[in-house]
C-alpha atoms as a PDB file:
ATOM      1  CA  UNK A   1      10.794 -19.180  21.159  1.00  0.00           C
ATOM      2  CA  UNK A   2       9.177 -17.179  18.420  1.00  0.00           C
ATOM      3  CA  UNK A   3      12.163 -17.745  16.084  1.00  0.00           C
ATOM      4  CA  UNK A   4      11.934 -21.541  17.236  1.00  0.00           C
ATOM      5  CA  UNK A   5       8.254 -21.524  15.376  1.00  0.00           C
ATOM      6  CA  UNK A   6       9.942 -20.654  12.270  1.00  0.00           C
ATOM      7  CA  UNK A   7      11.496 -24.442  11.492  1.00  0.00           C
ATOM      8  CA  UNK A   8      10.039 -26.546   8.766  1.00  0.00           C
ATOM      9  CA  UNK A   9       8.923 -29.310  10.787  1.00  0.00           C
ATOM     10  CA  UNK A  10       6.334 -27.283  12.923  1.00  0.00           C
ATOM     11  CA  UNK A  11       3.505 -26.182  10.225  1.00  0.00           C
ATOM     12  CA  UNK A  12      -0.224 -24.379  11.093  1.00  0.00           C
ATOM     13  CA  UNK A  13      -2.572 -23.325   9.489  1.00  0.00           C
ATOM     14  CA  UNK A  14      -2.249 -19.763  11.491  1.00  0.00           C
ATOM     15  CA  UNK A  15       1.077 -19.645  10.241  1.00  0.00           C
ATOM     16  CA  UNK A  16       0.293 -16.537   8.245  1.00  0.00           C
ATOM     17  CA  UNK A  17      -0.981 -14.887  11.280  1.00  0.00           C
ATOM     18  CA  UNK A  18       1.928 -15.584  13.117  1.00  0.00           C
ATOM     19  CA  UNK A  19       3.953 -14.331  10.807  1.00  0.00           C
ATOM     20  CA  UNK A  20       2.211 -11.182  10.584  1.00  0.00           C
ATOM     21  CA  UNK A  21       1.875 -10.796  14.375  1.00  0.00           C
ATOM     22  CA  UNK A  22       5.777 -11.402  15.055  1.00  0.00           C
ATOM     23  CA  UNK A  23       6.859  -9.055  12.583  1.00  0.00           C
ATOM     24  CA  UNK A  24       4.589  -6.467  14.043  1.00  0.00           C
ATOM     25  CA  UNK A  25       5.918  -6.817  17.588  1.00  0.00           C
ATOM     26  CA  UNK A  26       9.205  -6.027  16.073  1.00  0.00           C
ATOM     27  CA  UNK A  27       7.947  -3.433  14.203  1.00  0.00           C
ATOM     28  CA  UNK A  28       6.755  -2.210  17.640  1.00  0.00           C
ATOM     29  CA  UNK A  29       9.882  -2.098  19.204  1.00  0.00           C
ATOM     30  CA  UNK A  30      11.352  -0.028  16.720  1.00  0.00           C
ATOM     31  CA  UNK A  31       9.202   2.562  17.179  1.00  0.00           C
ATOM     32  CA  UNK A  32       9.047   1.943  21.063  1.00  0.00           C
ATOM     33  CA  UNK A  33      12.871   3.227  20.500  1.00  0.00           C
ATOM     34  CA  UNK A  34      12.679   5.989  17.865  1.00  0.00           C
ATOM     35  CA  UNK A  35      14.018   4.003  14.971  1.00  0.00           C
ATOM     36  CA  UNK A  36      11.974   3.156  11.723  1.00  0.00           C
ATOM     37  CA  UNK A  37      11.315  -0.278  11.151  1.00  0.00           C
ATOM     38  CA  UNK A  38      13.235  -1.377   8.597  1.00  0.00           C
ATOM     39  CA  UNK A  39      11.036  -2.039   4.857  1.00  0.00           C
ATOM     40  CA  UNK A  40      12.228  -5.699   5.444  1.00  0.00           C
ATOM     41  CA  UNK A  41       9.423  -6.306   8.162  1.00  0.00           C
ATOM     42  CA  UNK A  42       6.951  -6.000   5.554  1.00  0.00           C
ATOM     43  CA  UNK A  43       7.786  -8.992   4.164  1.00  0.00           C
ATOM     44  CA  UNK A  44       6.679 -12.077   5.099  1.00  0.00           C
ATOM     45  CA  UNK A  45       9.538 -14.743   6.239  1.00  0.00           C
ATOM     46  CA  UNK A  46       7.270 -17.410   5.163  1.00  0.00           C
ATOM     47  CA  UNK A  47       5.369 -17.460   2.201  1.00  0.00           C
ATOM     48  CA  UNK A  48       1.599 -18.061   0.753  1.00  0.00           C
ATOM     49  CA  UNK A  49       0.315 -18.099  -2.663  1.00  0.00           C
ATOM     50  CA  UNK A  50      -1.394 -14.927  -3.940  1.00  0.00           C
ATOM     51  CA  UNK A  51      -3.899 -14.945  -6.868  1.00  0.00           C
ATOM     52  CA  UNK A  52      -2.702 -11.708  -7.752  1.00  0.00           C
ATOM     53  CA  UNK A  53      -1.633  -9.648 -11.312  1.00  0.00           C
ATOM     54  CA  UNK A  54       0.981  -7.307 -11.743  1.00  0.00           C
ATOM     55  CA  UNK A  55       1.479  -4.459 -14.482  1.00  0.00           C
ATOM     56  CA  UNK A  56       4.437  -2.287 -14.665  1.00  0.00           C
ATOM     57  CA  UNK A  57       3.469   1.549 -15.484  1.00  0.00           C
ATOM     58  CA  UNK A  58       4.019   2.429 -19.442  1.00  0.00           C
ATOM     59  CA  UNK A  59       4.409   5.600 -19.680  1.00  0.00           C
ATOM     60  CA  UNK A  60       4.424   8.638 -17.190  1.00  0.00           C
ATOM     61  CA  UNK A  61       0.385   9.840 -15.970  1.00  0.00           C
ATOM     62  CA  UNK A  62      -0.488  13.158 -14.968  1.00  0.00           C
ATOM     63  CA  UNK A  63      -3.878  12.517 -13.920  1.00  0.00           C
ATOM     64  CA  UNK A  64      -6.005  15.401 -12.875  1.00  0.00           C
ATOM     65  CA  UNK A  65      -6.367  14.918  -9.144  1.00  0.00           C
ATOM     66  CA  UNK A  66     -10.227  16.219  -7.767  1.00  0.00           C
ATOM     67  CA  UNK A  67     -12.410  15.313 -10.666  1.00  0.00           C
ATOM     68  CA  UNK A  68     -14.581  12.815 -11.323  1.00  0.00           C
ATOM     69  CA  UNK A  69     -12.128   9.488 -12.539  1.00  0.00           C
ATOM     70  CA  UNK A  70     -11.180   9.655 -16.313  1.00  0.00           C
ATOM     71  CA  UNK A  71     -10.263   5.702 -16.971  1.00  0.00           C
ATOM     72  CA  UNK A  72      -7.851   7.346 -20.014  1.00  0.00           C
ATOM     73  CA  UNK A  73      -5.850   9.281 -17.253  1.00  0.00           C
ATOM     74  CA  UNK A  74      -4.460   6.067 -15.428  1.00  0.00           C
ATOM     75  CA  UNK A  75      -4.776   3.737 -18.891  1.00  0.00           C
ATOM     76  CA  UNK A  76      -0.592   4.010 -18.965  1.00  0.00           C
ATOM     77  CA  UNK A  77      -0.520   3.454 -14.924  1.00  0.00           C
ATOM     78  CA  UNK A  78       0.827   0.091 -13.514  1.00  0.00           C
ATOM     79  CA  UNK A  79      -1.560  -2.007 -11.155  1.00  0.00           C
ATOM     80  CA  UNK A  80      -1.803  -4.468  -8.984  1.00  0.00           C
ATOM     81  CA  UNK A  81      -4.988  -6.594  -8.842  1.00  0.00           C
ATOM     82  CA  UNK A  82      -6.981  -9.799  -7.181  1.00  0.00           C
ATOM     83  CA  UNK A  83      -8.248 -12.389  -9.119  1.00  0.00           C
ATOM     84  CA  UNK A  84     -12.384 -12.308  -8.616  1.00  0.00           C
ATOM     85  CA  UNK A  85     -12.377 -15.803  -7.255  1.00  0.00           C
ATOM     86  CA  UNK A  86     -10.541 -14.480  -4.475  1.00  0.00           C
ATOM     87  CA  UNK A  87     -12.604 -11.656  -3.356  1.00  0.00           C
ATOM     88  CA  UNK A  88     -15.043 -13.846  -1.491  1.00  0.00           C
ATOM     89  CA  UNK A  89     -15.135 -12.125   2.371  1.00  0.00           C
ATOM     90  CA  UNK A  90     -17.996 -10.200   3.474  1.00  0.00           C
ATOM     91  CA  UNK A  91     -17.180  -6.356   3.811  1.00  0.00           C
ATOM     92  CA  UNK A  92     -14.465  -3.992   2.239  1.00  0.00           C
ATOM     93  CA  UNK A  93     -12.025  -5.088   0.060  1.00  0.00           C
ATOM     94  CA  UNK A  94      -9.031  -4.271  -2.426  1.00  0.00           C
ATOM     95  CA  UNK A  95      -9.756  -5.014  -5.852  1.00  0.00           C
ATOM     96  CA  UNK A  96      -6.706  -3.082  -7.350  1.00  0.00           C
ATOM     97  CA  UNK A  97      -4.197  -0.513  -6.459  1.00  0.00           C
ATOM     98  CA  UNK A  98      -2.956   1.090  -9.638  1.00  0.00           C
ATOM     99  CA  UNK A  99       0.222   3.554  -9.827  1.00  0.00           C
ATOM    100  CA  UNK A 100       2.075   5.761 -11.717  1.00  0.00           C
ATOM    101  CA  UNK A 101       4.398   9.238 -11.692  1.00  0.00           C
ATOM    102  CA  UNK A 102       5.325  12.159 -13.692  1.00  0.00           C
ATOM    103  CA  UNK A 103       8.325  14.040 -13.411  1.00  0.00           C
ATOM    104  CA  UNK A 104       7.557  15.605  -9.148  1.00  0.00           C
ATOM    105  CA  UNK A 105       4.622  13.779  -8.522  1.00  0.00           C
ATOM    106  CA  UNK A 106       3.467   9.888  -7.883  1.00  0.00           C
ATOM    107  CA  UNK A 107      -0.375   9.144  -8.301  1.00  0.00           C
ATOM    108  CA  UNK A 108      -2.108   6.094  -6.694  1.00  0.00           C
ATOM    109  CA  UNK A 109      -5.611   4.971  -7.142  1.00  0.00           C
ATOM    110  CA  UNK A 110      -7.368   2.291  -4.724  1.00  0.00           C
ATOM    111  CA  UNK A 111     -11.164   0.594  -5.966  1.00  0.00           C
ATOM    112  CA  UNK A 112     -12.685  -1.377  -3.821  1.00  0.00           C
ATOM    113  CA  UNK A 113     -15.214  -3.980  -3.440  1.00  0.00           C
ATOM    114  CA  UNK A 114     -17.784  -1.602  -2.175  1.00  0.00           C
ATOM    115  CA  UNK A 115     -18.209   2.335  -0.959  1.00  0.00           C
ATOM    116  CA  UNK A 116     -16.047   3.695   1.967  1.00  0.00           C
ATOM    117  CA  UNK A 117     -17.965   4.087   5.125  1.00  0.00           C
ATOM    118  CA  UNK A 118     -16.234   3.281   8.091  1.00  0.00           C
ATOM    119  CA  UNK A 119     -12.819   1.847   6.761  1.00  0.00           C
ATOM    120  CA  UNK A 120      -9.357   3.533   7.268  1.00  0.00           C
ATOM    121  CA  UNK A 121      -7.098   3.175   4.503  1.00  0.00           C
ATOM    122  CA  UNK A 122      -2.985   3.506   4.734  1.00  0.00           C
ATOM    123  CA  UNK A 123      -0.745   3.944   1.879  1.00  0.00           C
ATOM    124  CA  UNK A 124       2.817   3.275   2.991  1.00  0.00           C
ATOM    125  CA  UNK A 125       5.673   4.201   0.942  1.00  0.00           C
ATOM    126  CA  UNK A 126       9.314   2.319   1.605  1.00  0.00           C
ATOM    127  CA  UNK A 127      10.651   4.312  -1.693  1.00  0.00           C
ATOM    128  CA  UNK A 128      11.258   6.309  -3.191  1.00  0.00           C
ATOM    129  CA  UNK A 129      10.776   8.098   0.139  1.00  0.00           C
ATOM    130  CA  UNK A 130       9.416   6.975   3.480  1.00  0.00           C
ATOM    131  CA  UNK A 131       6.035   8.181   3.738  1.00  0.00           C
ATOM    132  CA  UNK A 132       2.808   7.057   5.152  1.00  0.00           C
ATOM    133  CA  UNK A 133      -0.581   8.081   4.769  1.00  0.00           C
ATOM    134  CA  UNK A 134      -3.821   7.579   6.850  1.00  0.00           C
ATOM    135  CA  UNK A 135      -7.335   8.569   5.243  1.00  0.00           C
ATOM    136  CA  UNK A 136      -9.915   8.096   7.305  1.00  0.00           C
ATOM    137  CA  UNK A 137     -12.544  10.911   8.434  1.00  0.00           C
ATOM    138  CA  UNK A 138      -9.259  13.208   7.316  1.00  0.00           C
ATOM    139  CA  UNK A 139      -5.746  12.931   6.411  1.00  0.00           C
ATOM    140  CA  UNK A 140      -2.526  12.254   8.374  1.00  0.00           C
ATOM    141  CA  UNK A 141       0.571  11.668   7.205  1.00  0.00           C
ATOM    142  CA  UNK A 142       4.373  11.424   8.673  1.00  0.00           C
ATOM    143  CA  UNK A 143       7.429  11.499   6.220  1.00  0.00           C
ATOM    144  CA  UNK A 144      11.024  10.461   7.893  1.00  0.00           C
ATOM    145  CA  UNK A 145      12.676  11.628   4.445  1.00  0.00           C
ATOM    146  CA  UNK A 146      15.378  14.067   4.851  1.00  0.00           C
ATOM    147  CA  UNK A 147      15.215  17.331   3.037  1.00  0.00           C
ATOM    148  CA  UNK A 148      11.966  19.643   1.767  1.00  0.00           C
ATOM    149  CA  UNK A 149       8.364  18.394   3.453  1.00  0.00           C
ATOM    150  CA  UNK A 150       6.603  16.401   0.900  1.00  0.00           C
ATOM    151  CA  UNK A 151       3.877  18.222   0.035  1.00  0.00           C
ATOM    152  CA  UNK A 152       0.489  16.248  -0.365  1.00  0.00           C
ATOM    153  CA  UNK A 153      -1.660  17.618  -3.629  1.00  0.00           C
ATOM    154  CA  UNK A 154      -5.726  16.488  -3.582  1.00  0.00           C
ATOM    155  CA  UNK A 155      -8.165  13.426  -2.557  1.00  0.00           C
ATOM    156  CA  UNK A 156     -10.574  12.663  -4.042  1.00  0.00           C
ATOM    157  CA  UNK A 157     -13.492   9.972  -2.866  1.00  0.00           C
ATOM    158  CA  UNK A 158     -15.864   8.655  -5.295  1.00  0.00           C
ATOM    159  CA  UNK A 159     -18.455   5.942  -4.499  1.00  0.00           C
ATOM    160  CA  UNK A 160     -15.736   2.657  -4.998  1.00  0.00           C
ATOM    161  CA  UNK A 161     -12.387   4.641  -5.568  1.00  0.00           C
ATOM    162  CA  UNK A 162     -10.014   6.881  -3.842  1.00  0.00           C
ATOM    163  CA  UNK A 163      -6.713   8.922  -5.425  1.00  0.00           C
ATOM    164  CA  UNK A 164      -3.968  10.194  -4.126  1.00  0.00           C
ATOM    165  CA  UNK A 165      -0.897  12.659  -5.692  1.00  0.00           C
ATOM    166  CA  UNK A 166       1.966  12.891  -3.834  1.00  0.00           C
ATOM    167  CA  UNK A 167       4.518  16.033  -4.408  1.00  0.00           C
ATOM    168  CA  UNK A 168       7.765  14.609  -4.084  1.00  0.00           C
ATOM    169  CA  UNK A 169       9.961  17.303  -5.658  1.00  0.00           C
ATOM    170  CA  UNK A 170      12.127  15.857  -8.552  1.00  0.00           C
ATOM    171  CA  UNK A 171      12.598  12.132  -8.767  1.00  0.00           C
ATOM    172  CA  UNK A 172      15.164  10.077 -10.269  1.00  0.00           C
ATOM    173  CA  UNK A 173      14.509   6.581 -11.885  1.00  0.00           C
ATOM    174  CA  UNK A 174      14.270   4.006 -10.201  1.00  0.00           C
ATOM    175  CA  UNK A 175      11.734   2.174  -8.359  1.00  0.00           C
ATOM    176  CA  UNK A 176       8.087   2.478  -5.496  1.00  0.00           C
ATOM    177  CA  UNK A 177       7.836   0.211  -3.568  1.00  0.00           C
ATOM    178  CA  UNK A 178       4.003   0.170  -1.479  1.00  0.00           C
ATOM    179  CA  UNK A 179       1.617  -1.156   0.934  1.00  0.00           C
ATOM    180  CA  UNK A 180      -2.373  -0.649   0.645  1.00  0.00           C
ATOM    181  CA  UNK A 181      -4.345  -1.836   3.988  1.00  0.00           C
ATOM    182  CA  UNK A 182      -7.720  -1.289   5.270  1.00  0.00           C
ATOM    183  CA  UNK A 183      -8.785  -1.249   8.626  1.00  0.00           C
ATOM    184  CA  UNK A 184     -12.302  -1.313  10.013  1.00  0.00           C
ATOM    185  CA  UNK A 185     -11.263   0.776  13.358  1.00  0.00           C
ATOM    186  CA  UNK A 186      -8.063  -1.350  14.884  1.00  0.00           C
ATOM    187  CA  UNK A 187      -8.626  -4.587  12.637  1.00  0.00           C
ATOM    188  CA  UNK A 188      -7.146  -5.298   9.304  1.00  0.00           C
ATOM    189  CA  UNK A 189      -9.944  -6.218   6.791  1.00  0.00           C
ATOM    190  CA  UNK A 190      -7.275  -6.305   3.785  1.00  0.00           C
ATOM    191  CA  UNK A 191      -4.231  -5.239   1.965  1.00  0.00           C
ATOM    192  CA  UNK A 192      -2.615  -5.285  -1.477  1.00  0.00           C
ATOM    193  CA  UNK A 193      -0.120  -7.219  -1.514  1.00  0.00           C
ATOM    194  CA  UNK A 194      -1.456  -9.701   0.846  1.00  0.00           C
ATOM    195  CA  UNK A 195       2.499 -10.350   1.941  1.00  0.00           C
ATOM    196  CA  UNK A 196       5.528  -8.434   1.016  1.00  0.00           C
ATOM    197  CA  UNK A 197       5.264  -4.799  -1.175  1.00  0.00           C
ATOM    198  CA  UNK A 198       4.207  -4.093  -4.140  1.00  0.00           C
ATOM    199  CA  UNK A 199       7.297  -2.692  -6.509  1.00  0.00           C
ATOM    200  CA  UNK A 200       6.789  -0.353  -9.484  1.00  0.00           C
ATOM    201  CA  UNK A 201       9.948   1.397 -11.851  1.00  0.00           C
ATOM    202  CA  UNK A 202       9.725   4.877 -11.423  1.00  0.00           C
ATOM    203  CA  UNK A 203       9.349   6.390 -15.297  1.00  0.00           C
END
């Protein structure tokens, strides 16, 4: 039946939400049976336009993780952004992810609409390793990469931003490919992308 929903001539304007919902009862079942869910299930099967801009990284960062943000440490860094005009909901939101590596290390900053209170943010990783990371009132993380544990380097919050470095060991080219949510306890207030994962080449 849920499959059934997927043919051209039934259209909804939950569609999107159904999408999302059926993917994550799959996504369920995986990990009901000790599998990971495949990266594929974080892609929509039907698509929406996103008001959204992309920028590869141009050059390798090494941006010091702890301090106060230094906009010339991520100026090289690729991003991922929302138009304004689409930033219109009331609460939290993602107003760009950006993203970058050096030779053992990747580096992701998230701003935001507004200061973290409440909100739980997850950065999940599909390559170049499967990790995911929970920041709420601490850290979690779980890694199902074979080989050394990834080590996790500093956090730092800041009024509107958040960063992240990521010890990977040494990484070939090639490319990151990322989700950014944020949940207000169980709900999901937003994510960058909106459908799909953001992909950045690995420098």
């Amino acid at each position: 039946d849920w499959c059934w929903w997927y043919g051209d001539e039934h259209k909804s304007v939950q569609a999107a939400g159904f999408d999302e919902l059926f993917r994550y009862h799959l996504k369920q079942a995986y990990t009901i049976m000790g599998i990971a869910p495949p990266a594929e299930l974080a892609e929509p099967i039907k698509r929406r336009v996103e008001h959204l801009t992309y920028r590869q990284p141009v050059r390798t960062i090494s941006p010091k993780i702890g301090r106060e943000i230094v906009a010339a440490d991520w100026k090289n860094a690729g991003f991922v952004e929302q138009a304004a005009g689409a930033m219109q909901k009331a609460g939290l939101q993602l107003k760009r992810v950006s993203f970058g590596n050096d030779k053992t290390r990747l580096y992701v900053m998230i701003e935001t609409t507004q200061r973290f209170t409440s909100e739980k943010i997850i950065i999940e990783f599909f390559s170049p390793a499967r990790i995911t990371l929970e920041m709420g009132s601490g850290v979690t993380y779980k890694t199902e990469t074979a080989g050394d544990e990834i080590k996790f380097g500093l956090h730092y919050r800041t009024g509107e931003s958040l960063q992240v470095e990521i010890e990977c060991g040494e990484m070939k080219s090639g490319e990151a490919a990322l989700t950014i949510s944020v949940y207000d306890q169980d709900t999901l207030v937003d994510s960058l992308p909106h459908q799909g994962v953001a992909k950045f080449k690995l420098l």
